[in-house]
C-alpha atoms as a PDB file:
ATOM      1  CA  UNK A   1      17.065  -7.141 -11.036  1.00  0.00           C
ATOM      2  CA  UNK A   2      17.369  -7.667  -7.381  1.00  0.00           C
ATOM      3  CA  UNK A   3      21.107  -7.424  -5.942  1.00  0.00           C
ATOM      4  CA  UNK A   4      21.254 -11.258  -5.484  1.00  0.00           C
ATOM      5  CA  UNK A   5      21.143 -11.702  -9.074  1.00  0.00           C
ATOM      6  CA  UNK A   6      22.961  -8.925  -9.281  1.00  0.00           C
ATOM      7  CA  UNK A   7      26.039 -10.761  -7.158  1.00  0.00           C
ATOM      8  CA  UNK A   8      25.606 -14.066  -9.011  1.00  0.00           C
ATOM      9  CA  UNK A   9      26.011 -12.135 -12.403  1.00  0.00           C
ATOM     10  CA  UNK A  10      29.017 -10.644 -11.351  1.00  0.00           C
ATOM     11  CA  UNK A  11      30.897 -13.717 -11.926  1.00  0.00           C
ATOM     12  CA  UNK A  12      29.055 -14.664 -15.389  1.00  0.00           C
ATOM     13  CA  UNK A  13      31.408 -14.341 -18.895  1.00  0.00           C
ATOM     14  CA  UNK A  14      30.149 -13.656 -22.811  1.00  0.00           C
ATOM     15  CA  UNK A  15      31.060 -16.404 -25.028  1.00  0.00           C
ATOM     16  CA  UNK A  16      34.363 -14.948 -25.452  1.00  0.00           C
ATOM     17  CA  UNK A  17      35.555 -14.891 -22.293  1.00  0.00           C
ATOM     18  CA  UNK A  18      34.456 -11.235 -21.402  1.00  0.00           C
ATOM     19  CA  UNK A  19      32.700 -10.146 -18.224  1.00  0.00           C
ATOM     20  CA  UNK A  20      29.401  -8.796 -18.418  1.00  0.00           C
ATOM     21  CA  UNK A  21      29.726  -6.097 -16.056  1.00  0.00           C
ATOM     22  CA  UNK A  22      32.657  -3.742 -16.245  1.00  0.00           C
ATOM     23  CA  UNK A  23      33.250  -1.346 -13.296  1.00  0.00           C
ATOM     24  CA  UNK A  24      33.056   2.299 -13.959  1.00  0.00           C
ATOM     25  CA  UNK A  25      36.336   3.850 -13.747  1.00  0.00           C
ATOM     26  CA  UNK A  26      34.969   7.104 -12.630  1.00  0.00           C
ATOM     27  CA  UNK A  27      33.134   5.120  -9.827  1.00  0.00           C
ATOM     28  CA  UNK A  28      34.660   1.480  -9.247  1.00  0.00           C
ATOM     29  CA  UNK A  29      31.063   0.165  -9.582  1.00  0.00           C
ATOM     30  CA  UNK A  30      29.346  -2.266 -11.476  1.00  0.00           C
ATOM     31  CA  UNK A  31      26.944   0.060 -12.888  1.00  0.00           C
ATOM     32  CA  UNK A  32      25.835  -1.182 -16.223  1.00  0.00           C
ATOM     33  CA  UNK A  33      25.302  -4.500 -17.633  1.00  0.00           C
ATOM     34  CA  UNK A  34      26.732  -4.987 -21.391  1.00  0.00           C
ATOM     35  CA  UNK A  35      26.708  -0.683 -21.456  1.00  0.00           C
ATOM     36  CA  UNK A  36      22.993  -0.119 -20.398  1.00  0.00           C
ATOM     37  CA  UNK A  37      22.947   1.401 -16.673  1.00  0.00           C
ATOM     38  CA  UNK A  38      20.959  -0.853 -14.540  1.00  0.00           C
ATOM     39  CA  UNK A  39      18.311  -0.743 -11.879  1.00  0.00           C
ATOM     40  CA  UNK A  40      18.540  -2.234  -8.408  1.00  0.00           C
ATOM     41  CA  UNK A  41      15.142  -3.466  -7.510  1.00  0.00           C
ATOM     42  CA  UNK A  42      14.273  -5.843  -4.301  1.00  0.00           C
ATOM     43  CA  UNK A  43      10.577  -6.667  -5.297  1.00  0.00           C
ATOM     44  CA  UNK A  44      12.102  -8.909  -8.303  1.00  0.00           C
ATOM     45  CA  UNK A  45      12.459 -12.581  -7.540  1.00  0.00           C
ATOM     46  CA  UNK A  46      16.211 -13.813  -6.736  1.00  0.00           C
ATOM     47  CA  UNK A  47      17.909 -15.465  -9.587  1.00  0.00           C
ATOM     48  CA  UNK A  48      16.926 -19.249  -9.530  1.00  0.00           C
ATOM     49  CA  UNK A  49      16.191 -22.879 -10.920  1.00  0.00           C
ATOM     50  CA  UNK A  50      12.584 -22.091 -11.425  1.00  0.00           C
ATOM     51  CA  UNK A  51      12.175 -18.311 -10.976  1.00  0.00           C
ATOM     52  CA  UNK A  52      10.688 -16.302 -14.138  1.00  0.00           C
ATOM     53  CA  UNK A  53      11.663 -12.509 -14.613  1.00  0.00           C
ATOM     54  CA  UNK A  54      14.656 -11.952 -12.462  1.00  0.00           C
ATOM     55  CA  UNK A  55      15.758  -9.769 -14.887  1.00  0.00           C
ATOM     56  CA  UNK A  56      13.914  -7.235 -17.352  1.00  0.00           C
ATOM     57  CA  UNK A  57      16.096  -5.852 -19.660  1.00  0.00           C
ATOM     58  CA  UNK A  58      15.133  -3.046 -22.475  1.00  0.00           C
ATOM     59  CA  UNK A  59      13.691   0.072 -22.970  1.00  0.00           C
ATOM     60  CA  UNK A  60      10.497   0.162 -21.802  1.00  0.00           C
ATOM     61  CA  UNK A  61       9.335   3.197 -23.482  1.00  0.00           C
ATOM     62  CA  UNK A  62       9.653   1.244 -26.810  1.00  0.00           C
ATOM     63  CA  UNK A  63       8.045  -1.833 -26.281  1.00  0.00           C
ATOM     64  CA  UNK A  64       5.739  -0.426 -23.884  1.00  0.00           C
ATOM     65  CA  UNK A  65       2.355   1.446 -24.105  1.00  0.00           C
ATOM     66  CA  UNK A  66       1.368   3.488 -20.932  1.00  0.00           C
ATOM     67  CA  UNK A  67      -1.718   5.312 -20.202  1.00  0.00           C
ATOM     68  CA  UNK A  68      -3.431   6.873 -17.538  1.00  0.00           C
ATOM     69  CA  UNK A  69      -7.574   6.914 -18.074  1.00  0.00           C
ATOM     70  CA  UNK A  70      -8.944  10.279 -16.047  1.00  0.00           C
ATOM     71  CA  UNK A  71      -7.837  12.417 -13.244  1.00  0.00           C
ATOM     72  CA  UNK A  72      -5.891  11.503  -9.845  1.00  0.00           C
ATOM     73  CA  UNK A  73      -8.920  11.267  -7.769  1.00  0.00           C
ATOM     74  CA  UNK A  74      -8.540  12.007  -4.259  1.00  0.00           C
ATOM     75  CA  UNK A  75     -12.194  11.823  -1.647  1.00  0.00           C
ATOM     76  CA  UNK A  76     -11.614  13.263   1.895  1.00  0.00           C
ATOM     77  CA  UNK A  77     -13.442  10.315   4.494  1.00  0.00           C
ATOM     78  CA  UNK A  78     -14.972  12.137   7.422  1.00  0.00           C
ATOM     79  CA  UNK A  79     -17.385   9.532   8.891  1.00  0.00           C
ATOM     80  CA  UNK A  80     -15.132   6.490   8.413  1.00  0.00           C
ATOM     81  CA  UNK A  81     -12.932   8.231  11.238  1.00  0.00           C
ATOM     82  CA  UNK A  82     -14.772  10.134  12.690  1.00  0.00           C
ATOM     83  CA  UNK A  83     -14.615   8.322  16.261  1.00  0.00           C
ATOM     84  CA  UNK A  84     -10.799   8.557  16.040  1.00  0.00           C
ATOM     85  CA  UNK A  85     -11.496  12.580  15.533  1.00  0.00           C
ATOM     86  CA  UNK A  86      -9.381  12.285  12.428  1.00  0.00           C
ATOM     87  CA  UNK A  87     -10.056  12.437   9.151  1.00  0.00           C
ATOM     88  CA  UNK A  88      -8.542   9.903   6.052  1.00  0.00           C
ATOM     89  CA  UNK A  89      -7.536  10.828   2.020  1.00  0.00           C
ATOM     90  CA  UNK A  90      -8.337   8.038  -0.561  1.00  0.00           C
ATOM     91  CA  UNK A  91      -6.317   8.563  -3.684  1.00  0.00           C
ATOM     92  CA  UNK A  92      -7.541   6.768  -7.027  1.00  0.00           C
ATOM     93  CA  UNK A  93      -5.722   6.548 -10.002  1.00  0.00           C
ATOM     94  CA  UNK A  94      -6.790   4.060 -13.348  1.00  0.00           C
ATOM     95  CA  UNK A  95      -3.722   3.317 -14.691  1.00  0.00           C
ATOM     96  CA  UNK A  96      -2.732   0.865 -17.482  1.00  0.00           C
ATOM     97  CA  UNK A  97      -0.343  -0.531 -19.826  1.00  0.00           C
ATOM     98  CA  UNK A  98       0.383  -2.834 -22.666  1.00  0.00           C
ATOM     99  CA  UNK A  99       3.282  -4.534 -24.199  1.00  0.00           C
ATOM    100  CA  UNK A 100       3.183  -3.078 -27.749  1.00  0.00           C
ATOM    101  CA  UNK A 101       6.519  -5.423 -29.175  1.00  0.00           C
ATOM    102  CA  UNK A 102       5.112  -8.998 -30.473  1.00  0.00           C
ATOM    103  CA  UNK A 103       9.156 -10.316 -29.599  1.00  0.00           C
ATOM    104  CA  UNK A 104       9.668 -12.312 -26.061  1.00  0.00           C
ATOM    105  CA  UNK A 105       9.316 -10.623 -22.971  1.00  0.00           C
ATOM    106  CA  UNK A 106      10.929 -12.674 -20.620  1.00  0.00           C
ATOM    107  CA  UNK A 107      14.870 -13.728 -19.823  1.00  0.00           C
END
């Protein structure tokens, strides 16, 4: 989640009247949400009316199927820069992944 959802959860209550984040008392932070430790991430969209995926929430590794097809490819460009008298790296990787639990997959 990004840290402005992150502030507007800060305030939100369970059913029974029970925060959802409790600070650490090693720390004083809000590190976890509901005892999972959570991830600060700015590319996710700020909590909203109409925004989709502000927050994923799971293990990943369990509902998630990663793979990797082939080598890290990397292919040294000498002629593309060669007027600059420099030389460039290209770096190719074929990466993929696939949601492997049938449940919902979206808060």
């Amino acid at each position: 989640m990004s840290s402005k959802t992150l502030g507007f959860l800060l305030g939100v209550k369970d059913g029974f009247g029970r925060p959802l984040f409790i600070p650490n008392p090693s720390s004083g932070a809000f590190d976890s949400l509901l005892g999972h430790g959570i991830v600060l991430n700015q590319s996710q969209p700020a909590i909203a009316a109409s925004a989709v995926g502000t927050v994923l929430f799971g293990d990943f590794q369990q509902g998630y199927l990663f793979r990797q097809v082939g080598d890290l490819e990397i292919v040294r460009m000498d002629e593309r820069y060669a007027d600059l008298r420099s030389r460039g790296l290209h770096r190719l990787a074929r990466l993929g992944s696939i949601s492997m639990d049938a449940g919902p997959t979206r808060l």
